[in-house]
Protein backbone atom coordinates (compact mmCIF):
# COMPACT_ATOMS: atom_id res chain seq x y z
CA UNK A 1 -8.85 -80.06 -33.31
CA UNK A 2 -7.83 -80.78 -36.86
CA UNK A 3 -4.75 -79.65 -38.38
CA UNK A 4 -6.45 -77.49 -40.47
CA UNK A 5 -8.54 -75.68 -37.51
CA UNK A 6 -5.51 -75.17 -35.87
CA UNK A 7 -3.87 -73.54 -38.35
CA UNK A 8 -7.18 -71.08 -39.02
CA UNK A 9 -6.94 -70.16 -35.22
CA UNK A 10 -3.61 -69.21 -35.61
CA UNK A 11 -3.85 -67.00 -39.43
CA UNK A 12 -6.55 -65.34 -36.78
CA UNK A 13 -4.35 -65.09 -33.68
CA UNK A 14 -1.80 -62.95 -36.21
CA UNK A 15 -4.62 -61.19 -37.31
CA UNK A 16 -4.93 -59.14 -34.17
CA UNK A 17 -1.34 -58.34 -34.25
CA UNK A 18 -0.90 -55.22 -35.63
CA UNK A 19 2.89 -55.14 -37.19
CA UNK A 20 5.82 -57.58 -37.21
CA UNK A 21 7.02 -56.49 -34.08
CA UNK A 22 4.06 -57.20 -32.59
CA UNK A 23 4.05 -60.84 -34.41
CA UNK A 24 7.79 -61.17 -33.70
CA UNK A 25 6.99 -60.70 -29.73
CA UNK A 26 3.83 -63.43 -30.29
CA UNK A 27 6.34 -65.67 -31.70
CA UNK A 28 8.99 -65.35 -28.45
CA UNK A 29 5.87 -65.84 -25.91
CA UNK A 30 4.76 -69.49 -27.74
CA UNK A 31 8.35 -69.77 -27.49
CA UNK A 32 8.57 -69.23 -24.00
CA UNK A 33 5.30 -70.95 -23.64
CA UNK A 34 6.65 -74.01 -25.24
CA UNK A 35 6.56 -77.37 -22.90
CA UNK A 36 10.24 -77.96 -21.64
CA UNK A 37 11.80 -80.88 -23.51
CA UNK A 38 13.36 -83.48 -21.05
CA UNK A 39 17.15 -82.99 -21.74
CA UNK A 40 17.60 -86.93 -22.57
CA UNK A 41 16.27 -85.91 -25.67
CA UNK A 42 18.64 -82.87 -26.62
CA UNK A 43 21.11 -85.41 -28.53
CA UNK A 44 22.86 -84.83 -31.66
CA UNK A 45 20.53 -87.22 -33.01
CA UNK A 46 17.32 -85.23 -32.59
CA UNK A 47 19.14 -82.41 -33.83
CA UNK A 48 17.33 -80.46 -37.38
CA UNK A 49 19.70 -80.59 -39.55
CA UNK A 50 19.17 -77.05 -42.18
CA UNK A 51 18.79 -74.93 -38.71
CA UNK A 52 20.84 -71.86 -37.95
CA UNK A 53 20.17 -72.65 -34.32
CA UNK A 54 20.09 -75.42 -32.61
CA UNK A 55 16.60 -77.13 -32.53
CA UNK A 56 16.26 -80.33 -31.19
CA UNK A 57 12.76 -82.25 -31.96
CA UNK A 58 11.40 -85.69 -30.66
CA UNK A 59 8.80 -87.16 -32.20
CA UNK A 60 6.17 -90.03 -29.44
CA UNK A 61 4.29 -92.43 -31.40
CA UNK A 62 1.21 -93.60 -29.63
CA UNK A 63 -2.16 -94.76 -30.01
CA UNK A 64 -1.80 -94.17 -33.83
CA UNK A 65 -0.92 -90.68 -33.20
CA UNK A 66 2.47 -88.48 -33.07
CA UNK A 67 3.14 -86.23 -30.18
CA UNK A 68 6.37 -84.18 -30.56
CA UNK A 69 8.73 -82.13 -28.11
CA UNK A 70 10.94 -79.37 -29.18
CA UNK A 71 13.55 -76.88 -27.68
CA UNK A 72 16.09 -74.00 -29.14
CA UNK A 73 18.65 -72.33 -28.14
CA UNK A 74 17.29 -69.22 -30.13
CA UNK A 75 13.71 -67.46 -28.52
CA UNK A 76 12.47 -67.25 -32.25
CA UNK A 77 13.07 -70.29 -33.52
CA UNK A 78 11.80 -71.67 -30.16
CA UNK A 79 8.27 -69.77 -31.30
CA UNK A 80 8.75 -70.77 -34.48
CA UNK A 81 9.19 -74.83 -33.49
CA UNK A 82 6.35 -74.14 -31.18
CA UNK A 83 3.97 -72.79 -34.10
CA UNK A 84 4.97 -75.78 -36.47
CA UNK A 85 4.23 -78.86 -33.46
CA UNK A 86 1.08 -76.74 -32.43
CA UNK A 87 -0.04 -77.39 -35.47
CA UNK A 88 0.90 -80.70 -36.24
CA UNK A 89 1.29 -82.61 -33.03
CA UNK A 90 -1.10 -85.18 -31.81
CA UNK A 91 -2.50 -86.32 -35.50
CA UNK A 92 -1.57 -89.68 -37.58
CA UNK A 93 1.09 -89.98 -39.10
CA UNK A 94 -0.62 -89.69 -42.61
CA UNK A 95 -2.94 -86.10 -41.41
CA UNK A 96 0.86 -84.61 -40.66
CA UNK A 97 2.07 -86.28 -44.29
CA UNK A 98 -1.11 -84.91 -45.96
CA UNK A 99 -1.27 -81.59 -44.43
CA UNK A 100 -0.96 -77.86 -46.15
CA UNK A 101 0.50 -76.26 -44.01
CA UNK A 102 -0.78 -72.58 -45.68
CA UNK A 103 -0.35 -70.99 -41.99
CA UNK A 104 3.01 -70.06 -42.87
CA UNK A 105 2.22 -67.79 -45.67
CA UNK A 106 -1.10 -66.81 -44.97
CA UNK A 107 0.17 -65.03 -41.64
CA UNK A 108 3.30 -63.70 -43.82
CA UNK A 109 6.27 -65.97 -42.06
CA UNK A 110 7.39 -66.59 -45.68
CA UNK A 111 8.34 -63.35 -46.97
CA UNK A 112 9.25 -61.69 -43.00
CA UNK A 113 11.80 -64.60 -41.90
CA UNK A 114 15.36 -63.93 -42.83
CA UNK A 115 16.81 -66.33 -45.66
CA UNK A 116 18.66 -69.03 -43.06
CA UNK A 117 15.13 -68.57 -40.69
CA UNK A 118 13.01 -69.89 -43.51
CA UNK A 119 15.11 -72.47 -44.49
CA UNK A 120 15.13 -73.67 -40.63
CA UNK A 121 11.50 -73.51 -40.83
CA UNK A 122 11.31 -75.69 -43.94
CA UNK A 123 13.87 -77.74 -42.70
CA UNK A 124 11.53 -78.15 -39.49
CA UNK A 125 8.55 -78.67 -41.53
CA UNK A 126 10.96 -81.53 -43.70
CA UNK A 127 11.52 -83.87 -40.59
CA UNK A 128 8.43 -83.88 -39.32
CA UNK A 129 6.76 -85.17 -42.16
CA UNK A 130 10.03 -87.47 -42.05
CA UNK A 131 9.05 -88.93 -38.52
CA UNK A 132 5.56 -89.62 -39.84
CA UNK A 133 6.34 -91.10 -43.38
CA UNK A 134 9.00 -93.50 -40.49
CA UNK A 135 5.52 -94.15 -38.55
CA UNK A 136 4.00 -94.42 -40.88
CA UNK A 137 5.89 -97.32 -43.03
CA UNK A 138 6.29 -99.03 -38.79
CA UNK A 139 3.11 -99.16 -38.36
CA UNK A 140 2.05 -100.57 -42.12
CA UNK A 141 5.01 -103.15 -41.60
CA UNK A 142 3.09 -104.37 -37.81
């Protein structure tokens, strides 16, 4: 699925949702849903800097493609994490650099986060497009 199909499945997953409480409880179960991260890869080091919680990401370059793993300590965020690699994993390193990522607004994250939520969101957003542009560069260097 492309990056942007997956995020048009999603703007019509929050669709059915009626309110934000209904979207907020969405959010917890992708959290919940989320593939458990092997704990060698909870280090300080794969740490997202910008985060009010503590989200670790690790990005798997293979075949030309990135796969990522993620964990929080916080059940939003966790959904949150799990929206954003949903989205992006599994694509080359220049589909994640290219992408729009309009999901975010067009299901209203933007303006129903708090302040330090968005920012962690962005900040999520920020080093995955970080790990690619690093794949990316690798892989033009090879």
């Amino acid at each position: 699925m492309t990056i942007k199909e997956q995020q048009d499945e999603i703007i019509g997953d929050f669709e059915f949702l009626g309110n934000w409480d209904d979207k907020y409880e969405y959010i917890i179960q992708l959290g919940k849903e989320l593939a458990p991260m092997d704990p060698k890869y909870k280090i300080d080091e794969n740490l997202i800097r910008g985060c009010q919680s503590r989200v670790w990401m690790h990005p798997d370059y293979k075949d030309g493609s990135i796969t990522f793993t993620a964990d929080s300590d916080a059940v939003i965020t966790k959904g949150l994490v799990s929206l954003v690699i949903n989205v992006l994993s599994g694509h080359t390193p220049k589909e994640i650099i290219d992408a729009d990522l309009y999901f975010i607004d067009a299901i209203g994250l933007s303006s129903h986060l708090s302040p330090t939520r968005s920012n962690g969101l962005l900040s999520m957003v920020k080093q995955i497009k970080l790990y690619a542009l690093a794949f990316q560069a690798k892989s033009l260097q090879s």
